[in-house]
PDB file of N, CA and C in Angstrom:
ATOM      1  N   UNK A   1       0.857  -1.174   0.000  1.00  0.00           N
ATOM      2  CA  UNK A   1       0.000   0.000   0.000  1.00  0.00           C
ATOM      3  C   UNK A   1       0.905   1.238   0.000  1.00  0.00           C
ATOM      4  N   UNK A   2       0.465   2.220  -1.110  1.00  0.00           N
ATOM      5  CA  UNK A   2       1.050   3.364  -0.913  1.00  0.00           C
ATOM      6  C   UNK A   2       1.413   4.021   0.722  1.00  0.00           C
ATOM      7  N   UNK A   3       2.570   4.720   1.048  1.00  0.00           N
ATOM      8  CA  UNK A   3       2.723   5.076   1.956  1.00  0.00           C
ATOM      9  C   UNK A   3       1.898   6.131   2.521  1.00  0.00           C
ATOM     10  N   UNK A   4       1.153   6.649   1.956  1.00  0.00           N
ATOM     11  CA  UNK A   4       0.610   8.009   2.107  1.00  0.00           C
ATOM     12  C   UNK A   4      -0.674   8.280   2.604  1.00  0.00           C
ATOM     13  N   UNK A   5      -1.313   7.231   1.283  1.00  0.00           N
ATOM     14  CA  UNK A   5      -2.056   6.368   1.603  1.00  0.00           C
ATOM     15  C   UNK A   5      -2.494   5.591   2.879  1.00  0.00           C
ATOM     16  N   UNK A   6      -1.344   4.506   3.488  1.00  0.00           N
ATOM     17  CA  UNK A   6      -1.740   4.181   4.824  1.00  0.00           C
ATOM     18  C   UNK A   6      -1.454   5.073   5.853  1.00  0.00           C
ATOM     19  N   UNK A   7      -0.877   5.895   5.939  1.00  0.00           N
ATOM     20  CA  UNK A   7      -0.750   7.199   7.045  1.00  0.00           C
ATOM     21  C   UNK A   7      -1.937   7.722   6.884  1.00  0.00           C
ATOM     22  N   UNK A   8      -2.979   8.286   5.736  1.00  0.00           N
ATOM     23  CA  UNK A   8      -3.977   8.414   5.873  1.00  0.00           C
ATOM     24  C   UNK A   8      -5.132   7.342   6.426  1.00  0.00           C
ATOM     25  N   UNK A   9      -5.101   6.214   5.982  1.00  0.00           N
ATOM     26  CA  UNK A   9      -6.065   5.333   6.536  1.00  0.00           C
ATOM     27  C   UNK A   9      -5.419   4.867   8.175  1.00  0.00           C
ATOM     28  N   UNK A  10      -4.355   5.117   8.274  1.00  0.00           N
ATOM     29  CA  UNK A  10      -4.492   4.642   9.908  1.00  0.00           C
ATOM     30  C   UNK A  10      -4.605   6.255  10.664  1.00  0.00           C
ATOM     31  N   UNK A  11      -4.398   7.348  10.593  1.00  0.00           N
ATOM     32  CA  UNK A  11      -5.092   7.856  10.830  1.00  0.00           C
ATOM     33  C   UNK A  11      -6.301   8.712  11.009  1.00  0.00           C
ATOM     34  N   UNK A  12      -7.183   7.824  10.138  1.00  0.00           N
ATOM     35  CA  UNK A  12      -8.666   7.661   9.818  1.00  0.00           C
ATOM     36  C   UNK A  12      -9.353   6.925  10.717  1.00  0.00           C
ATOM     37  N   UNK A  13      -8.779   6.265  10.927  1.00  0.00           N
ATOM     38  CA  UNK A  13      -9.071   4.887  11.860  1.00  0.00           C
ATOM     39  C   UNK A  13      -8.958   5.234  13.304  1.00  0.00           C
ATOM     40  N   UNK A  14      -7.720   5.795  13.707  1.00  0.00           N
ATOM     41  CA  UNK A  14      -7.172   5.630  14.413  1.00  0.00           C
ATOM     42  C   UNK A  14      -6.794   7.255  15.573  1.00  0.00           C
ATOM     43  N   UNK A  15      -6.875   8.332  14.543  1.00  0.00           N
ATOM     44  CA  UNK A  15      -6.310   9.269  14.917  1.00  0.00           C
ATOM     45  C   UNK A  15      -7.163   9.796  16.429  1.00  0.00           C
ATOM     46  N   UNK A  16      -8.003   9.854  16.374  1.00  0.00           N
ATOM     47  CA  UNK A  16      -9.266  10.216  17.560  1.00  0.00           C
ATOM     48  C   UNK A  16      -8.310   9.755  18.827  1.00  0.00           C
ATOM     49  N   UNK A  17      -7.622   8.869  19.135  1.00  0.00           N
ATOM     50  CA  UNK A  17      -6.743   8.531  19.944  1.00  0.00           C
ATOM     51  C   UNK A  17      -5.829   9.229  20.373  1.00  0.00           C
ATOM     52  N   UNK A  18      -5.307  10.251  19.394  1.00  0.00           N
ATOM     53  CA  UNK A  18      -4.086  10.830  19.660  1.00  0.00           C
ATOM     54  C   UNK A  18      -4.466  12.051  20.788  1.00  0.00           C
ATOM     55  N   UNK A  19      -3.767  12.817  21.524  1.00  0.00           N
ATOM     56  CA  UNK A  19      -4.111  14.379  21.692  1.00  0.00           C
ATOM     57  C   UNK A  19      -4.230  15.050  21.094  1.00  0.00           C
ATOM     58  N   UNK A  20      -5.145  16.006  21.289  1.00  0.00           N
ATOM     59  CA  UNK A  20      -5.340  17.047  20.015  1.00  0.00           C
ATOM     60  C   UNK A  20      -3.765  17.792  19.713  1.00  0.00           C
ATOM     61  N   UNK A  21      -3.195  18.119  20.459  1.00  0.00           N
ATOM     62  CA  UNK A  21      -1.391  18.225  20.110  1.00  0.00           C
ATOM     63  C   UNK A  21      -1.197  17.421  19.270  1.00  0.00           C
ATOM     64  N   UNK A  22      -1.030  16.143  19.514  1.00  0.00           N
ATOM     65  CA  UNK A  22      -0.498  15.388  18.768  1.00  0.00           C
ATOM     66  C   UNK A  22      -1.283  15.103  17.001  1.00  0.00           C
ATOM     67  N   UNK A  23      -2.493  15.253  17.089  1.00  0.00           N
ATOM     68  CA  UNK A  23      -2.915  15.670  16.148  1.00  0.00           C
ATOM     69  C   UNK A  23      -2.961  16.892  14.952  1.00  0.00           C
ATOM     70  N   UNK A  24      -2.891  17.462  15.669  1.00  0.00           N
ATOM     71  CA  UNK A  24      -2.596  19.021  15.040  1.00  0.00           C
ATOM     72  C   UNK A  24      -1.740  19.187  14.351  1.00  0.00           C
ATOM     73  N   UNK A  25      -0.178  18.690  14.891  1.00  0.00           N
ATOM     74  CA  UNK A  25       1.328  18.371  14.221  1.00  0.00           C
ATOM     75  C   UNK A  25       0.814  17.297  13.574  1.00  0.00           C
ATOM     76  N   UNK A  26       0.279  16.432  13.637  1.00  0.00           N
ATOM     77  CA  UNK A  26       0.346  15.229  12.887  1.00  0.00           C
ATOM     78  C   UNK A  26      -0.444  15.111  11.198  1.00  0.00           C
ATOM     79  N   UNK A  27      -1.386  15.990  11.742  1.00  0.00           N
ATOM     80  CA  UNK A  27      -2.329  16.584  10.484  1.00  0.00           C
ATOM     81  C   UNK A  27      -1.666  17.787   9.713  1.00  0.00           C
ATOM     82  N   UNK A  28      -1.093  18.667  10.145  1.00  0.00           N
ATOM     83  CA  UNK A  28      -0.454  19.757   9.480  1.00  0.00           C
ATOM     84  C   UNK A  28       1.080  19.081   8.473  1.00  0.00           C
ATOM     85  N   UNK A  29       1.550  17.903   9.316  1.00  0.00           N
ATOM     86  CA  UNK A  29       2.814  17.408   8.654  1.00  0.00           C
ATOM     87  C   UNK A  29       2.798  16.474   7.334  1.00  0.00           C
ATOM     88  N   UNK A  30       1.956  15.461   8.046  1.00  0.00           N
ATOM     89  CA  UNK A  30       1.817  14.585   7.021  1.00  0.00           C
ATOM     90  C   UNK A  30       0.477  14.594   5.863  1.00  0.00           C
ATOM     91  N   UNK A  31      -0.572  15.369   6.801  1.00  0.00           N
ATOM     92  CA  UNK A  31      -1.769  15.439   5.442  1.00  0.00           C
ATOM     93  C   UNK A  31      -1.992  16.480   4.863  1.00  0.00           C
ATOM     94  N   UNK A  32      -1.735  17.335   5.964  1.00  0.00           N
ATOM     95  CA  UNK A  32      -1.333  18.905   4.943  1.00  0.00           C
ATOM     96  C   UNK A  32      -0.179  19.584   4.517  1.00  0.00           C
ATOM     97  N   UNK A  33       1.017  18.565   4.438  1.00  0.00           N
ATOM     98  CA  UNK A  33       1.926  18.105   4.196  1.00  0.00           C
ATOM     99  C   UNK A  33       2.864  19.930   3.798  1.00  0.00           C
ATOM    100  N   UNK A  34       2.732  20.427   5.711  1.00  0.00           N
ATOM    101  CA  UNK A  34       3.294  21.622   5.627  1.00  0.00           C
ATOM    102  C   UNK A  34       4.806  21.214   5.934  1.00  0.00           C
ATOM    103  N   UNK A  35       5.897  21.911   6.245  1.00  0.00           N
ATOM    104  CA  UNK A  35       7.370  21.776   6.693  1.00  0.00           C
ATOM    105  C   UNK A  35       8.009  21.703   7.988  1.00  0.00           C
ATOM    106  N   UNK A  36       8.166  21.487   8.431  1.00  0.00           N
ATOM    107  CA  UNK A  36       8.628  20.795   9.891  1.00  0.00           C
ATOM    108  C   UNK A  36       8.739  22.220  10.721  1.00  0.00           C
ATOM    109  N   UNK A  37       9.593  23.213   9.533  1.00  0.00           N
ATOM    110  CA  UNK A  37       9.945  24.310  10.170  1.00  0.00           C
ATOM    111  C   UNK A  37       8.586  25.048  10.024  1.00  0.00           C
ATOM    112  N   UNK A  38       7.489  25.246   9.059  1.00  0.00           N
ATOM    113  CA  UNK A  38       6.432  26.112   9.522  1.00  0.00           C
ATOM    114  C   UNK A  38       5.354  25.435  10.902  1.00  0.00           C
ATOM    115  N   UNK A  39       5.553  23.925  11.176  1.00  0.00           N
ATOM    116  CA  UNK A  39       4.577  23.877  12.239  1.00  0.00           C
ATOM    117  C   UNK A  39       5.449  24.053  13.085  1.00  0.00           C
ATOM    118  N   UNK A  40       6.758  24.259  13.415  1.00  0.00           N
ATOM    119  CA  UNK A  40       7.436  24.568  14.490  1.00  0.00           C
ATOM    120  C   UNK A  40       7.231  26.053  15.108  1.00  0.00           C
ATOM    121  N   UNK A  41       7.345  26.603  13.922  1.00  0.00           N
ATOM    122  CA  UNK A  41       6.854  28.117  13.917  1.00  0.00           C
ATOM    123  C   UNK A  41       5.651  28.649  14.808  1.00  0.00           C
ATOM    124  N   UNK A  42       5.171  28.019  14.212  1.00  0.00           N
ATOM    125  CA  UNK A  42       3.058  28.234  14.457  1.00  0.00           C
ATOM    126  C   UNK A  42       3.133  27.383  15.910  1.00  0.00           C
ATOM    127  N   UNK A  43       3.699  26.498  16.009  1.00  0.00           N
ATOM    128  CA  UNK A  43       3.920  26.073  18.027  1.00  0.00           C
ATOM    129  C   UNK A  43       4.871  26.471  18.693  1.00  0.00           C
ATOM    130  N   UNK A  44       5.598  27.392  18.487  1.00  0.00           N
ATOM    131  CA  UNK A  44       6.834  27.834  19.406  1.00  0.00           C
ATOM    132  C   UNK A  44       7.457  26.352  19.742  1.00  0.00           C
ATOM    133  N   UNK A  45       7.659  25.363  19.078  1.00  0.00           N
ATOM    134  CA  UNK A  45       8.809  24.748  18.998  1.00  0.00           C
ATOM    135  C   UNK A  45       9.693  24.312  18.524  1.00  0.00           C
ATOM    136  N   UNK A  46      10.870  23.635  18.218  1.00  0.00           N
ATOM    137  CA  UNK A  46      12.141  23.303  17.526  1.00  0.00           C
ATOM    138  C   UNK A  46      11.398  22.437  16.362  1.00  0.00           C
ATOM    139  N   UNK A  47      12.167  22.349  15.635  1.00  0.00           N
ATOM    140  CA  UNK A  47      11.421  21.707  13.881  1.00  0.00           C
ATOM    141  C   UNK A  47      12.259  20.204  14.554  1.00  0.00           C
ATOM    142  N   UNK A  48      12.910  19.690  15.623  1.00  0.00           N
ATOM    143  CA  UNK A  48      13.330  18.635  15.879  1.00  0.00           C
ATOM    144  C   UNK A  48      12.338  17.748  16.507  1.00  0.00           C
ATOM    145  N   UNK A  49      11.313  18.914  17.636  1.00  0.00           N
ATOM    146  CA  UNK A  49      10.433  18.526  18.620  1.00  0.00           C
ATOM    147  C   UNK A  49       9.193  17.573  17.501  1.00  0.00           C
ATOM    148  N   UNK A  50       9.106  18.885  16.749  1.00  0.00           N
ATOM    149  CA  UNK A  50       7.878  18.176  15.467  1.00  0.00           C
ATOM    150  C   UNK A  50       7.967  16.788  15.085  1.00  0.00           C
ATOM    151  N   UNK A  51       9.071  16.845  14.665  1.00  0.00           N
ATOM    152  CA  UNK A  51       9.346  15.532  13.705  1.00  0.00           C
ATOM    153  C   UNK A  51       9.283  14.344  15.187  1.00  0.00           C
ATOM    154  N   UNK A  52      10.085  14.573  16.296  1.00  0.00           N
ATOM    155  CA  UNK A  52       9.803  13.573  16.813  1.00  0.00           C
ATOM    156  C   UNK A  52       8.518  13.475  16.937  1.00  0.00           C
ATOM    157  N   UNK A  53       7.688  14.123  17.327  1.00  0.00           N
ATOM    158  CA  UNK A  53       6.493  14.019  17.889  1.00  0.00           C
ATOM    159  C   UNK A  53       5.479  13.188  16.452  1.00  0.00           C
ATOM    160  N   UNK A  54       5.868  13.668  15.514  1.00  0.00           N
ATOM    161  CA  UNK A  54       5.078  12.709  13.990  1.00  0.00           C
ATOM    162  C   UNK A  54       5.517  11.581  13.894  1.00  0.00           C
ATOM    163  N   UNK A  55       6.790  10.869  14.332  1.00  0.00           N
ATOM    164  CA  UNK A  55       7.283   9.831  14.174  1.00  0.00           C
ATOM    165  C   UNK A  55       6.901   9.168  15.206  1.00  0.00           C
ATOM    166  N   UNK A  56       6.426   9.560  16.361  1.00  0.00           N
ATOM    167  CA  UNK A  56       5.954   8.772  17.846  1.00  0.00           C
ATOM    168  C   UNK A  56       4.400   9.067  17.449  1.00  0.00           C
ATOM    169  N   UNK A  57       3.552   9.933  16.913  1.00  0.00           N
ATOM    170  CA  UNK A  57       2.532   9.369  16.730  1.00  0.00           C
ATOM    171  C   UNK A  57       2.347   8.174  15.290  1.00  0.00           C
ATOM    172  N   UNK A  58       3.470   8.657  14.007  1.00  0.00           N
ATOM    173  CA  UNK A  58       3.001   7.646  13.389  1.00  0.00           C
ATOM    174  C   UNK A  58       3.399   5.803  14.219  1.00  0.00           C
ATOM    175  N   UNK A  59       4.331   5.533  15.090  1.00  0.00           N
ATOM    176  CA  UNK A  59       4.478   4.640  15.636  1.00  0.00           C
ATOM    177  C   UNK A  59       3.230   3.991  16.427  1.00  0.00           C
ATOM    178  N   UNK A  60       2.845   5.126  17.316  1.00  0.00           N
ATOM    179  CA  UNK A  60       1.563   4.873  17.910  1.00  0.00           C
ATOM    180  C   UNK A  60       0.599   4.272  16.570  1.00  0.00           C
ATOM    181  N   UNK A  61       0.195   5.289  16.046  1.00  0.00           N
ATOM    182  CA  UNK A  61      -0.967   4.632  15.546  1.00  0.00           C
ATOM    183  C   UNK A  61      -0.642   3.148  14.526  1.00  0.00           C
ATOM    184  N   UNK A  62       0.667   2.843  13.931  1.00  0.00           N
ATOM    185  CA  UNK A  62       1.185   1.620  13.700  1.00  0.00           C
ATOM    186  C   UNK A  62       1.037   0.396  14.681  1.00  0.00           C
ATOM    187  N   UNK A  63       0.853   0.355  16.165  1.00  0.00           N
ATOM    188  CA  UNK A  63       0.596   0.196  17.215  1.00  0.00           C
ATOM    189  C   UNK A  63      -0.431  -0.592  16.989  1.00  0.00           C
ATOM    190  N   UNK A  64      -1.513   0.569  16.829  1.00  0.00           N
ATOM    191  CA  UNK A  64      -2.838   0.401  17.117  1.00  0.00           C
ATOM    192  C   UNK A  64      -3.575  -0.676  16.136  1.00  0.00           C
ATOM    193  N   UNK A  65      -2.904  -0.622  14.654  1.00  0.00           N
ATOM    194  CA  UNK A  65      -3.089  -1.478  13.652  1.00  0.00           C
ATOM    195  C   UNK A  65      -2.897  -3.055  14.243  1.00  0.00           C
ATOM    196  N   UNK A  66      -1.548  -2.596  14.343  1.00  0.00           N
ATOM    197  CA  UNK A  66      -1.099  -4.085  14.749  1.00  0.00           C
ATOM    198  C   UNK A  66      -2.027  -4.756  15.439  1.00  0.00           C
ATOM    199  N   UNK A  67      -2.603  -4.334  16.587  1.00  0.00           N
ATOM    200  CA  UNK A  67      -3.533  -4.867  17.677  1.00  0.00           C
ATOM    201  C   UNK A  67      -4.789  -4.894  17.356  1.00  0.00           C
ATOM    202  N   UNK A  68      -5.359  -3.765  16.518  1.00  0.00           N
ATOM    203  CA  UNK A  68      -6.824  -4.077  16.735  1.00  0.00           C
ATOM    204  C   UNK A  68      -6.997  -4.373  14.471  1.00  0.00           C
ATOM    205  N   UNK A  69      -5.972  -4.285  13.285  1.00  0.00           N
ATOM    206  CA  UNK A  69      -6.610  -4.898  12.645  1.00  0.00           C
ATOM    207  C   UNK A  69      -7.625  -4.524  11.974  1.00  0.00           C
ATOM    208  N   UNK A  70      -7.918  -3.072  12.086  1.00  0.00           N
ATOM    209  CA  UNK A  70      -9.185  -2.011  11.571  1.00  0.00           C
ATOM    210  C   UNK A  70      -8.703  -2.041   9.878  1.00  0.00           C
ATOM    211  N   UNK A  71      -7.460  -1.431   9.656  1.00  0.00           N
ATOM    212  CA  UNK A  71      -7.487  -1.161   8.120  1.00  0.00           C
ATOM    213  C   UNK A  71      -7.514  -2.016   7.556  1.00  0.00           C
ATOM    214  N   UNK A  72      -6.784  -2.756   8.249  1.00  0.00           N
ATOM    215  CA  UNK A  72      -6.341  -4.211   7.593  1.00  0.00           C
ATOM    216  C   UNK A  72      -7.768  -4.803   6.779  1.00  0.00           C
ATOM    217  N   UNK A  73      -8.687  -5.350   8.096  1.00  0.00           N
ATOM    218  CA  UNK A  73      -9.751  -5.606   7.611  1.00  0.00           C
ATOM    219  C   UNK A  73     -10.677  -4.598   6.400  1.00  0.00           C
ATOM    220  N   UNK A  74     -10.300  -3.592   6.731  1.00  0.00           N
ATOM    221  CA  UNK A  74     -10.986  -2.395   5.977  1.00  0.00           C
ATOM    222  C   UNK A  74     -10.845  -2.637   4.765  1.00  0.00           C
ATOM    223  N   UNK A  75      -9.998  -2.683   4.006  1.00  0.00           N
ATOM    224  CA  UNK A  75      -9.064  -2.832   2.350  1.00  0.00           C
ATOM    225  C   UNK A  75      -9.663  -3.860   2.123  1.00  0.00           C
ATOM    226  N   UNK A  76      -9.395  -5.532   3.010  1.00  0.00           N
ATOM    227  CA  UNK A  76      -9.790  -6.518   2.511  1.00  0.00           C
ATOM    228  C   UNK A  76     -11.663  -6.171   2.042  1.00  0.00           C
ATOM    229  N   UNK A  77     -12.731  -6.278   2.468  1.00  0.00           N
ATOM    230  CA  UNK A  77     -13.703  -5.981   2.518  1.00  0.00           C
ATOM    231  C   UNK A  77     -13.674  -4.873   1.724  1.00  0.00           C
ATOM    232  N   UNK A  78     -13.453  -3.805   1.775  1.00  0.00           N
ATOM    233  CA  UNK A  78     -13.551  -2.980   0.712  1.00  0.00           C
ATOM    234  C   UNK A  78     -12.848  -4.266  -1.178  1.00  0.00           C
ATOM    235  N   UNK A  79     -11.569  -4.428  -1.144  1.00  0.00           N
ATOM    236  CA  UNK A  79     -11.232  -5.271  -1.998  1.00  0.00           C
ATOM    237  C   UNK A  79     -12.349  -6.606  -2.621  1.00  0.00           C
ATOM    238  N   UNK A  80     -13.164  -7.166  -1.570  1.00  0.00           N
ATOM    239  CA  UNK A  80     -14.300  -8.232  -2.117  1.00  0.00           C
ATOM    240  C   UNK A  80     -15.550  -7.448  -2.141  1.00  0.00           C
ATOM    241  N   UNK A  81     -15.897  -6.738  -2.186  1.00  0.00           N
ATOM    242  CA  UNK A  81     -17.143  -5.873  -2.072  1.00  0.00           C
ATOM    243  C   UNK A  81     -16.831  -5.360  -3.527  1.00  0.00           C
ATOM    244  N   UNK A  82     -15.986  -4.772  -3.882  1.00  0.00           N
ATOM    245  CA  UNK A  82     -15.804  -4.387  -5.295  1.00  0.00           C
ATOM    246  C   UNK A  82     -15.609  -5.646  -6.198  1.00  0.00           C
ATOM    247  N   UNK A  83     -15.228  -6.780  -5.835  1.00  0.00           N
ATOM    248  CA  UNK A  83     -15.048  -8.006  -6.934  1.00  0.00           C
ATOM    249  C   UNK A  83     -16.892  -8.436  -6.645  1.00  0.00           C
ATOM    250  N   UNK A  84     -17.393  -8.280  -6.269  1.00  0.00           N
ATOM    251  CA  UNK A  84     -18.981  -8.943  -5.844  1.00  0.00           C
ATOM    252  C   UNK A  84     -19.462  -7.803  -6.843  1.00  0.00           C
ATOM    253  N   UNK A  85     -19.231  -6.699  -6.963  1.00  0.00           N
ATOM    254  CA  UNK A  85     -19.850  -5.550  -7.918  1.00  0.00           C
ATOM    255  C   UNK A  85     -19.178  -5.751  -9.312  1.00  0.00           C
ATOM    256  N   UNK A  86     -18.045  -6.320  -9.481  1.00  0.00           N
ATOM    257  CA  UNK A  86     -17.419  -6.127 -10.733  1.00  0.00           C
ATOM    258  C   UNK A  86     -18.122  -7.726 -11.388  1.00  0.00           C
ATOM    259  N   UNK A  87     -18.520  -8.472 -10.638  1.00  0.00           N
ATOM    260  CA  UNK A  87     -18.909 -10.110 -11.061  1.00  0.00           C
ATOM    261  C   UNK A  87     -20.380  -9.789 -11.307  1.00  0.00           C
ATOM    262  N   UNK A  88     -21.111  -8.927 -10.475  1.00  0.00           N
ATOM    263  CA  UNK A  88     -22.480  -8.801 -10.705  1.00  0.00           C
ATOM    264  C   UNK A  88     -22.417  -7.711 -12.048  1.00  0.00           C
ATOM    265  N   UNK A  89     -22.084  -7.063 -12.011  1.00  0.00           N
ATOM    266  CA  UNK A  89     -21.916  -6.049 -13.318  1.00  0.00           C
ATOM    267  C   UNK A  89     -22.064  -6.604 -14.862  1.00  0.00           C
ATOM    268  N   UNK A  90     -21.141  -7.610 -14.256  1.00  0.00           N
ATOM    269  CA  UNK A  90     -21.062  -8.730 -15.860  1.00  0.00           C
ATOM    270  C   UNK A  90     -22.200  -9.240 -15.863  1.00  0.00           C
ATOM    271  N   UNK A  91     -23.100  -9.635 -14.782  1.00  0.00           N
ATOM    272  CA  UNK A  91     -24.477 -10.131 -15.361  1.00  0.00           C
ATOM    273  C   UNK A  91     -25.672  -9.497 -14.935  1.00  0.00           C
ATOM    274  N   UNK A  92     -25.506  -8.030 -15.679  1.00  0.00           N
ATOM    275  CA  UNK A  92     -26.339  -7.509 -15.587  1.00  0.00           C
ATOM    276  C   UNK A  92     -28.047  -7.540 -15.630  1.00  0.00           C
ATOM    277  N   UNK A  93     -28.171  -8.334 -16.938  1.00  0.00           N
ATOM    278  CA  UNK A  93     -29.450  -8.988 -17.303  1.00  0.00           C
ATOM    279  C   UNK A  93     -30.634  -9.750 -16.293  1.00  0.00           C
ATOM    280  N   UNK A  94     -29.447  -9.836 -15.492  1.00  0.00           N
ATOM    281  CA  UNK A  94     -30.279 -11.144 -13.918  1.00  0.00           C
ATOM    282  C   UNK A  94     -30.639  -9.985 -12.823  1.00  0.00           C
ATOM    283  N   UNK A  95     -32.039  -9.479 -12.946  1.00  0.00           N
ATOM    284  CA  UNK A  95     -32.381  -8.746 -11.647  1.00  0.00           C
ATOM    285  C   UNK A  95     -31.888  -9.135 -10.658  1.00  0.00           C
ATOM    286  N   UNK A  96     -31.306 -10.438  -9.700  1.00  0.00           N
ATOM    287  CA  UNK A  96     -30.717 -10.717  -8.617  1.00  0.00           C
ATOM    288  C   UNK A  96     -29.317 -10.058  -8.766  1.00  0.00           C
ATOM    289  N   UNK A  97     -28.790 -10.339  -9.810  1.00  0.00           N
ATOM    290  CA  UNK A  97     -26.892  -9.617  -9.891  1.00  0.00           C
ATOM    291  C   UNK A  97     -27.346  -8.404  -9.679  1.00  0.00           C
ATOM    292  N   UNK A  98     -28.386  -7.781 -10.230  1.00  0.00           N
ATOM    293  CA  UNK A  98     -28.675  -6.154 -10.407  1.00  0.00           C
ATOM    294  C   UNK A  98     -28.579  -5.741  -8.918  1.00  0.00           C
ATOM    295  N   UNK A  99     -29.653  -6.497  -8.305  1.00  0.00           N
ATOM    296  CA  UNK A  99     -29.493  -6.186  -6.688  1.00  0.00           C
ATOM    297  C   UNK A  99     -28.747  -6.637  -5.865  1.00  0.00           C
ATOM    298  N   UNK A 100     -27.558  -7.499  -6.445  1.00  0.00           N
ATOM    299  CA  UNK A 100     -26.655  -7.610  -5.334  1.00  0.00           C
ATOM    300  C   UNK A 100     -25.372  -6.595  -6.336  1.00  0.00           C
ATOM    301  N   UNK A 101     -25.643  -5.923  -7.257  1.00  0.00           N
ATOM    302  CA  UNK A 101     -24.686  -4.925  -7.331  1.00  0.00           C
ATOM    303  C   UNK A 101     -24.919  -3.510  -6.582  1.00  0.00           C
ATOM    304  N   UNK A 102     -26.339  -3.743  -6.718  1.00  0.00           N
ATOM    305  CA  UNK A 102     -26.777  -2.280  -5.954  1.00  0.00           C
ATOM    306  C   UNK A 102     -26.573  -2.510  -4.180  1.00  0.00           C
ATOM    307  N   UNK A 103     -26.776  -3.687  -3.784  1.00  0.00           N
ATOM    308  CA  UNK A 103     -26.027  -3.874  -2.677  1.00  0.00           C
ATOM    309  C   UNK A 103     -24.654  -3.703  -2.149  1.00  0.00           C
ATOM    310  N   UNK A 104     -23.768  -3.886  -2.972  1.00  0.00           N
ATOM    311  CA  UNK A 104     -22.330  -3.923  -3.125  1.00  0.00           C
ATOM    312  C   UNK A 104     -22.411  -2.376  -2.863  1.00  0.00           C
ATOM    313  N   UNK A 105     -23.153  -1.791  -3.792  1.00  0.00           N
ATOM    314  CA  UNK A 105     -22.174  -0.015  -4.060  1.00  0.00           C
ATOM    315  C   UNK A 105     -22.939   0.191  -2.480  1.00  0.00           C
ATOM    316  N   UNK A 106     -23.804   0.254  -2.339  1.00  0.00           N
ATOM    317  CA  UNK A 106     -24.246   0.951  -1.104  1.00  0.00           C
ATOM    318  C   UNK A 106     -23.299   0.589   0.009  1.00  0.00           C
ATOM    319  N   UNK A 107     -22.515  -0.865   0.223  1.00  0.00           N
ATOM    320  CA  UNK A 107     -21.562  -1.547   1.096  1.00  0.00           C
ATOM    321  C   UNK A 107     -20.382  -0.360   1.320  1.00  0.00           C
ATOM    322  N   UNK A 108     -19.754  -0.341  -0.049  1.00  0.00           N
ATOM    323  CA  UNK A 108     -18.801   0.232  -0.691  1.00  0.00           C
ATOM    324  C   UNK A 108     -18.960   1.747   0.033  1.00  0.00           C
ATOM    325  N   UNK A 109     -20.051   2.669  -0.559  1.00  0.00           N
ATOM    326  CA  UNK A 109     -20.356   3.808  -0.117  1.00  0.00           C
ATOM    327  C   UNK A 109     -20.648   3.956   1.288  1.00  0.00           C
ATOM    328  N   UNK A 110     -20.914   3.326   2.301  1.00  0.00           N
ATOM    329  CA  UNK A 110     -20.471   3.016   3.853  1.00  0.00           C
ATOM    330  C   UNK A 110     -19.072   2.788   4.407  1.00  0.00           C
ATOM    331  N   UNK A 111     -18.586   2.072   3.855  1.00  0.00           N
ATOM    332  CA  UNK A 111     -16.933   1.975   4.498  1.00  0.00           C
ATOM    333  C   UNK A 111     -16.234   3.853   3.830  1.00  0.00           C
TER     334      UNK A 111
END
């Protein structure tokens, strides 16, 4: 999985956990992908403090994967929910595929 990618989905998952500190740096660094030295700026602290502090929350929330298994499961299920829509698609003609495609997207559009 793209790297960027799972830093976003684990903290999607996951971030609500952090302190709002730790969030704040964590959201400004990696998803609003500002410079170590402008959130240092904007918190009166060292562009050293930042980075540790993004690297101990991305650890944390790596943590949290490990143990509880949220994205993980997430992708998979998202991944067969789209093959159940791409198999029903092909047989369109069969009102049952129809409604278990329209089932699928609604699945899909929940996660």
């Amino acid at each position: 999985m793209e790297e960027i990618l799972r830093q976003t989905l684990l903290y999607d998952f996951y971030g609500e956990l952090l302190t709002e500190r730790q969030k704040r740096v964590y959201e400004e660094v990696v998803l609003n992908d500002y410079s170590l030295s402008e959130v240092a700026e904007e918190l009166g602290i060292s562009r050293q403090g930042v980075h540790d502090m993004v690297r101990r929350c991305g650890r944390t929330l790596t943590e949290y994967e490990e143990k509880l298994h949220l994205v993980e499961k997430f992708v998979k299920i998202k991944n067969q929910v789209g093959e159940i829509r791409r198999i029903a698609s092909a047989h369109e003609s069969d009102s049952e595929m129809e409604k278990i495609g329209r089932l699928a997207a609604g699945i899909l559009e929940e996660l």
